[in-house]
N, C-alpha and C. Protein backbone atom coordinates (compact mmCIF):
# COMPACT_ATOMS: atom_id res chain seq x y z
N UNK A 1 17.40 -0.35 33.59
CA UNK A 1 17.12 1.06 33.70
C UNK A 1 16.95 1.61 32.28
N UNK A 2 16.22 2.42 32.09
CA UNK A 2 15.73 3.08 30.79
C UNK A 2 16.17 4.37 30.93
N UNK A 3 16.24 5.44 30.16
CA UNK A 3 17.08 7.14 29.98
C UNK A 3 16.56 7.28 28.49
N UNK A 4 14.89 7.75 28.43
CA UNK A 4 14.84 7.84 27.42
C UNK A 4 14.66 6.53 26.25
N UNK A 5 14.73 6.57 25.12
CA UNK A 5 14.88 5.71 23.77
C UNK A 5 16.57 4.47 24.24
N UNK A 6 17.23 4.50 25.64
CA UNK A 6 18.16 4.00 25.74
C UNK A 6 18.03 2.78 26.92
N UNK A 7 17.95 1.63 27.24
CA UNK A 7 18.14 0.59 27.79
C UNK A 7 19.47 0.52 27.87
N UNK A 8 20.00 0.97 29.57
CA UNK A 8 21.10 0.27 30.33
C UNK A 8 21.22 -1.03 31.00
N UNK A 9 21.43 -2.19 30.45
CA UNK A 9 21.43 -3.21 31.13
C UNK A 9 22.28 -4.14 32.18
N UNK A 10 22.69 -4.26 33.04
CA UNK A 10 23.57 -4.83 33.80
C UNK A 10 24.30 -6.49 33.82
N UNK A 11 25.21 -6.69 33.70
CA UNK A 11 25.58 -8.16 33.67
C UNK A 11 26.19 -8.13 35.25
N UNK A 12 25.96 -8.97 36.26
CA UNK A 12 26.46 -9.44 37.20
C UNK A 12 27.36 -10.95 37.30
N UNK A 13 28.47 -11.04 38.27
CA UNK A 13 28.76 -12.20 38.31
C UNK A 13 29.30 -12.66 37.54
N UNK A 14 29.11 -14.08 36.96
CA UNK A 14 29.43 -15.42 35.97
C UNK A 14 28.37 -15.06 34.99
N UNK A 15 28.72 -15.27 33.30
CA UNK A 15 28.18 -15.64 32.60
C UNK A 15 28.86 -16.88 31.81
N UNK A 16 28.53 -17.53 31.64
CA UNK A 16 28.76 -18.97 31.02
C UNK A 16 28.42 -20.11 30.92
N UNK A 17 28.39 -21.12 30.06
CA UNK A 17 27.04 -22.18 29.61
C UNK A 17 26.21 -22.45 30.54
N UNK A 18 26.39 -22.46 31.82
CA UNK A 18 24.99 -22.61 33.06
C UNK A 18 24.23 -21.64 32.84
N UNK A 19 24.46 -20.50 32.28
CA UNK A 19 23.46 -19.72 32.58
C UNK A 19 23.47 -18.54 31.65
N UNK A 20 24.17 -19.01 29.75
CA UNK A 20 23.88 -17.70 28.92
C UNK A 20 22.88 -17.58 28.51
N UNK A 21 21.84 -18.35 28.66
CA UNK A 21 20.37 -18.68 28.07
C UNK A 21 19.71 -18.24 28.70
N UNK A 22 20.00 -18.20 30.08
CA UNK A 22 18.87 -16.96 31.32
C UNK A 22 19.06 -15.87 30.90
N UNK A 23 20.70 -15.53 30.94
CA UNK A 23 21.20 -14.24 30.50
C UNK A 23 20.66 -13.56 29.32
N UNK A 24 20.73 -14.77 27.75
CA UNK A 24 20.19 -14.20 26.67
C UNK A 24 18.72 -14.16 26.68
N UNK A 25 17.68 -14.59 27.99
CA UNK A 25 16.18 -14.53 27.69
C UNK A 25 15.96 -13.28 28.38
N UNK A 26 16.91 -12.80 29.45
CA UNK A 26 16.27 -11.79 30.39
C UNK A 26 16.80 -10.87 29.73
N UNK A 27 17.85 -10.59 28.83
CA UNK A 27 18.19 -9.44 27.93
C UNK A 27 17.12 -8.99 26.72
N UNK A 28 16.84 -10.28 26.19
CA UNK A 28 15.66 -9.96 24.71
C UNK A 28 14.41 -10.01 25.65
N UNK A 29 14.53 -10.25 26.86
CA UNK A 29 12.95 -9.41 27.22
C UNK A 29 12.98 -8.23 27.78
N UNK A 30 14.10 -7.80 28.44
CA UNK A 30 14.63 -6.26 28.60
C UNK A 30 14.26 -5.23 27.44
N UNK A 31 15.11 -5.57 25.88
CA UNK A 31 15.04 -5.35 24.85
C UNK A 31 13.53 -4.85 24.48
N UNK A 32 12.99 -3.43 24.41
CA UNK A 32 11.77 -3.21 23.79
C UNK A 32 11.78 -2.71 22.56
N UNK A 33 10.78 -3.09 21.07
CA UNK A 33 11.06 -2.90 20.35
C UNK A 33 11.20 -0.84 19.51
N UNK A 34 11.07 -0.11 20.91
CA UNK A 34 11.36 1.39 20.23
C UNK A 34 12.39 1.66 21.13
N UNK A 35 13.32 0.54 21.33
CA UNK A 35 14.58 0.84 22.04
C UNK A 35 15.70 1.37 21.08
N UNK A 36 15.97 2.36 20.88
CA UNK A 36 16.99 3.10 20.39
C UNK A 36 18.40 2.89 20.69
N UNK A 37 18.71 2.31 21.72
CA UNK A 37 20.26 2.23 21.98
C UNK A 37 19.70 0.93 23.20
N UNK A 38 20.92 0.10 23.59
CA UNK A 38 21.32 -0.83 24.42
C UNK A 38 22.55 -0.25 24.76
N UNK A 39 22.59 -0.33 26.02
CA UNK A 39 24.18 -0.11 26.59
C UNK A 39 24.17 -1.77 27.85
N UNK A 40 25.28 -2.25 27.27
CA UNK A 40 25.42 -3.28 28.65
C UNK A 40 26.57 -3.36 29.15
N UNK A 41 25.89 -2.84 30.54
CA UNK A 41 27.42 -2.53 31.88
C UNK A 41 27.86 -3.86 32.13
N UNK A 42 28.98 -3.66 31.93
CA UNK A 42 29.93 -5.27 32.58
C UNK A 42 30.33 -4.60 33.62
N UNK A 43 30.56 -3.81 34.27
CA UNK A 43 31.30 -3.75 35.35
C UNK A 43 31.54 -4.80 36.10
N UNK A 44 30.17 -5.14 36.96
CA UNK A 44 30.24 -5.93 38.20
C UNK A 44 30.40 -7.73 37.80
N UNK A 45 30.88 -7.92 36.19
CA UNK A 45 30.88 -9.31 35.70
C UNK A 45 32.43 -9.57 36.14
N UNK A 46 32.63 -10.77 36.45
CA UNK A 46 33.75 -11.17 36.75
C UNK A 46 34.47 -12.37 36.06
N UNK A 47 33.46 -13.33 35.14
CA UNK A 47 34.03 -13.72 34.18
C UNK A 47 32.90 -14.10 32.95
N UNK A 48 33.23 -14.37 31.64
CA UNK A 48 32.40 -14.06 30.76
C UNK A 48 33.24 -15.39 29.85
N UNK A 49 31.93 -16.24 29.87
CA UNK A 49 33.03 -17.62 28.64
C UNK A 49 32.19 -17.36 27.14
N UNK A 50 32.33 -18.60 26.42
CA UNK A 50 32.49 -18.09 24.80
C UNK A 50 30.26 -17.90 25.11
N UNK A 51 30.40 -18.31 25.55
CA UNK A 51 28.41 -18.85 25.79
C UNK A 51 27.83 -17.22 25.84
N UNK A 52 28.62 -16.58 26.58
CA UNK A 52 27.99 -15.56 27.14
C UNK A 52 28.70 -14.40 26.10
N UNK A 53 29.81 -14.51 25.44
CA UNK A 53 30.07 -13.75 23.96
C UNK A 53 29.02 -13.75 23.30
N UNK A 54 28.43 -15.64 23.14
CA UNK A 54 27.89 -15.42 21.99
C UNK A 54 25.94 -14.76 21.71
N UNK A 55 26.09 -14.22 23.70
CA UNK A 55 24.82 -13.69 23.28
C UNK A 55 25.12 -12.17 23.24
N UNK A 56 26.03 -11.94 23.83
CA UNK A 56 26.64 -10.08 23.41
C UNK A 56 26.35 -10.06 21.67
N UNK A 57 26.95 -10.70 21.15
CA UNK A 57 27.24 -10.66 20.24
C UNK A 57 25.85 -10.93 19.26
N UNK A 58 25.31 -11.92 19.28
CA UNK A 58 23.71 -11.99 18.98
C UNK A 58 22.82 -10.92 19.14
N UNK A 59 22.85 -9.99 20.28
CA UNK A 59 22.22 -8.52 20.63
C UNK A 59 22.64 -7.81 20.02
N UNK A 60 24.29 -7.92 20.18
CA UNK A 60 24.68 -6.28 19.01
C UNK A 60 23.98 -6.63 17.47
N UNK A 61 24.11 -7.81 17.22
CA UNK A 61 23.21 -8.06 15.64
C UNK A 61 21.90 -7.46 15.66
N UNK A 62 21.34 -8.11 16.51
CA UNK A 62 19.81 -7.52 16.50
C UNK A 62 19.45 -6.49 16.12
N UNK A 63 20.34 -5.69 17.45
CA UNK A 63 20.11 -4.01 17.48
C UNK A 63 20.57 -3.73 16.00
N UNK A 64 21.29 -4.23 15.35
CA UNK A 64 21.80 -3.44 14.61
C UNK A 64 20.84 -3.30 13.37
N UNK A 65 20.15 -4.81 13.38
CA UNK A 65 19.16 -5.34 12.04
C UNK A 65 18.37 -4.66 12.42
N UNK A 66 18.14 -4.27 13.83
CA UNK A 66 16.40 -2.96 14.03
C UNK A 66 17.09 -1.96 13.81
N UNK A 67 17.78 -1.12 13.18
CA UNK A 67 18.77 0.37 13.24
C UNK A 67 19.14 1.04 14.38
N UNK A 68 19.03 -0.23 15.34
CA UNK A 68 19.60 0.23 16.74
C UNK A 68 20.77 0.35 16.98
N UNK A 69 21.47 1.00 18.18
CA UNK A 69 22.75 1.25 18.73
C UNK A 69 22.88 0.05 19.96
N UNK A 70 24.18 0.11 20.27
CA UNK A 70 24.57 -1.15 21.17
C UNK A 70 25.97 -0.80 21.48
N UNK A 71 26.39 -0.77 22.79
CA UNK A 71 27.73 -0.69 23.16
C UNK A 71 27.49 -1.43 24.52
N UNK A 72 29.05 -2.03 24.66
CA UNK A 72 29.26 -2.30 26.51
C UNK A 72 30.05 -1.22 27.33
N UNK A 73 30.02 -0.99 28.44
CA UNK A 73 31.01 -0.23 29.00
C UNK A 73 31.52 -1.23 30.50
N UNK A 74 32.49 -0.49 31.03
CA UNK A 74 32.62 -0.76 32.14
C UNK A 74 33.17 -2.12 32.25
N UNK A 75 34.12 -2.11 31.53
CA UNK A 75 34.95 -4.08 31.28
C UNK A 75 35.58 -3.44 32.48
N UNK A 76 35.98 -4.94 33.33
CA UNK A 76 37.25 -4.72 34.20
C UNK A 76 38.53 -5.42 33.11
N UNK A 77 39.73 -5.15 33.64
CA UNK A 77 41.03 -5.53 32.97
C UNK A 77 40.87 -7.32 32.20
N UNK A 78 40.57 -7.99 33.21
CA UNK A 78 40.16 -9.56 32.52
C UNK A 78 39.10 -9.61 31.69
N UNK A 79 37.80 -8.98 31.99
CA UNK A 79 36.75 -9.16 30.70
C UNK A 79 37.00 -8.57 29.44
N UNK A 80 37.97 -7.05 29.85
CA UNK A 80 38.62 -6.27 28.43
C UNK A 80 39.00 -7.53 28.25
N UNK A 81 40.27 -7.77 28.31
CA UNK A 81 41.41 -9.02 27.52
C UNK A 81 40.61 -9.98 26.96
N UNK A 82 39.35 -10.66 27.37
CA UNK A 82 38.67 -11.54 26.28
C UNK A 82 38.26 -10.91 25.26
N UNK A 83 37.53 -9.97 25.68
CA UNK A 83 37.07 -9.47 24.11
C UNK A 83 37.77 -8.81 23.58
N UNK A 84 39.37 -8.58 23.79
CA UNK A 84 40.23 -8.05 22.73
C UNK A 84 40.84 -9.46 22.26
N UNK A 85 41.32 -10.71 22.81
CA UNK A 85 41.14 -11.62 22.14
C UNK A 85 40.89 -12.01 21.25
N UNK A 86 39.17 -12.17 21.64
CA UNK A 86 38.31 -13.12 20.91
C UNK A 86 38.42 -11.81 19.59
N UNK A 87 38.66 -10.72 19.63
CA UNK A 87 38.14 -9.95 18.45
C UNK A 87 36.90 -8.91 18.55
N UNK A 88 36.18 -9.10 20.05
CA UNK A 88 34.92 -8.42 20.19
C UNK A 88 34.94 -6.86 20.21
N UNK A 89 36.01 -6.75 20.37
CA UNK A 89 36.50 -4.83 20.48
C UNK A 89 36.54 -4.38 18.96
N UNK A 90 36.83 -4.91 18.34
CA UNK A 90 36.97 -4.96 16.88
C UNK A 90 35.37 -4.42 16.42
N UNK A 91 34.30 -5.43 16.66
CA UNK A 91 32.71 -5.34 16.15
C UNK A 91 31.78 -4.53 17.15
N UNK A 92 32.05 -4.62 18.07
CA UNK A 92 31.52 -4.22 19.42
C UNK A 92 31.91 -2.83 19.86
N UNK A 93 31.12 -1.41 20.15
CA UNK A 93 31.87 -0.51 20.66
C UNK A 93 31.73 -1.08 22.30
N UNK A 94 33.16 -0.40 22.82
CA UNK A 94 33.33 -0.67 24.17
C UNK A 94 33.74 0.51 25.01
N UNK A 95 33.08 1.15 25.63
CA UNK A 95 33.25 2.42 26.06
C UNK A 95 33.63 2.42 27.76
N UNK A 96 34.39 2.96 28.67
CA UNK A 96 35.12 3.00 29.43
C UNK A 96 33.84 3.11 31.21
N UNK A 97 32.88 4.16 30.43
CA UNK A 97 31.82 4.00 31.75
C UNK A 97 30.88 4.29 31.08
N UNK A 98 29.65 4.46 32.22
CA UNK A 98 28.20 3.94 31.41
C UNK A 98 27.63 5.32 30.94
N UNK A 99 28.42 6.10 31.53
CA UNK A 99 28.02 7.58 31.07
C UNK A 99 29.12 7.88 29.46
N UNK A 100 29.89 7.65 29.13
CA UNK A 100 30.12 7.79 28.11
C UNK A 100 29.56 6.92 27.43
N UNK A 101 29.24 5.59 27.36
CA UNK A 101 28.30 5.10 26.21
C UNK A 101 27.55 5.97 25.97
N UNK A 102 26.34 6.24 27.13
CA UNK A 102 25.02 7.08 27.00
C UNK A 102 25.65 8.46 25.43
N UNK A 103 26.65 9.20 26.03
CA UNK A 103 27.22 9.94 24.95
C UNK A 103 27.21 9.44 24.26
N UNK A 104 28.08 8.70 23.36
CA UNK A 104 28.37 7.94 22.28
C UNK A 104 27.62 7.81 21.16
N UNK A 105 26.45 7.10 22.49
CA UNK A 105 25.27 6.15 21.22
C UNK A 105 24.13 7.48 21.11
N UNK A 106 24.45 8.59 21.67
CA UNK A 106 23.13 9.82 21.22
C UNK A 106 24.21 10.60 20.69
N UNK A 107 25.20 10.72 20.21
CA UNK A 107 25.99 10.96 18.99
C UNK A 107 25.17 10.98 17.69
């Protein structure tokens, strides 16, 4: 879904080595280059291994090397706890629902 200069993207399900490479091709083709902000909803994800960090994490770079914005929202309690873990809350904004990202990143 698009709102403007902003791409909301959805993660469903499992992400992990079977399938972060679908995940990371159907995101950078989501990705248009006068995309102003990325927001990606985890809500409906239910588990997320290091495979599928490491393409969150590859996107927030991107965006960032184009002077783009990038946040996730919508962790449930287990996907929060990895990425406070791994450290991803730290580099990553993580915002609570998909309507406060939208705020956030047009801040």
């Amino acid at each position: 879904m698009r709102e403007g200069g902003t791409l909301v993207a959805k993660a469903d399900g499992r992400v992990d080595g079977a399938n972060a490479r679908e995940f990371q091709e159907d995101l950078v083709t989501a990705i248009e280059a006068d995309d102003q902000a990325v927001i990606l909803d985890l809500e409906n994800l239910s588990y997320i291994s290091s495979a599928g960090l490491r393409v969150i994490l590859m996107t927030a770079r991107k965006m960032r090397e184009q002077g783009s914005k990038f946040a996730v929202c919508s962790l449930s309690a287990s996907i929060r706890e990895v990425f406070e873990i791994s450290g991803f809350d730290k580099i990553i904004s993580i915002q609570n629902s998909q309507a406060e990202a939208v705020a956030a990143l047009n801040d």
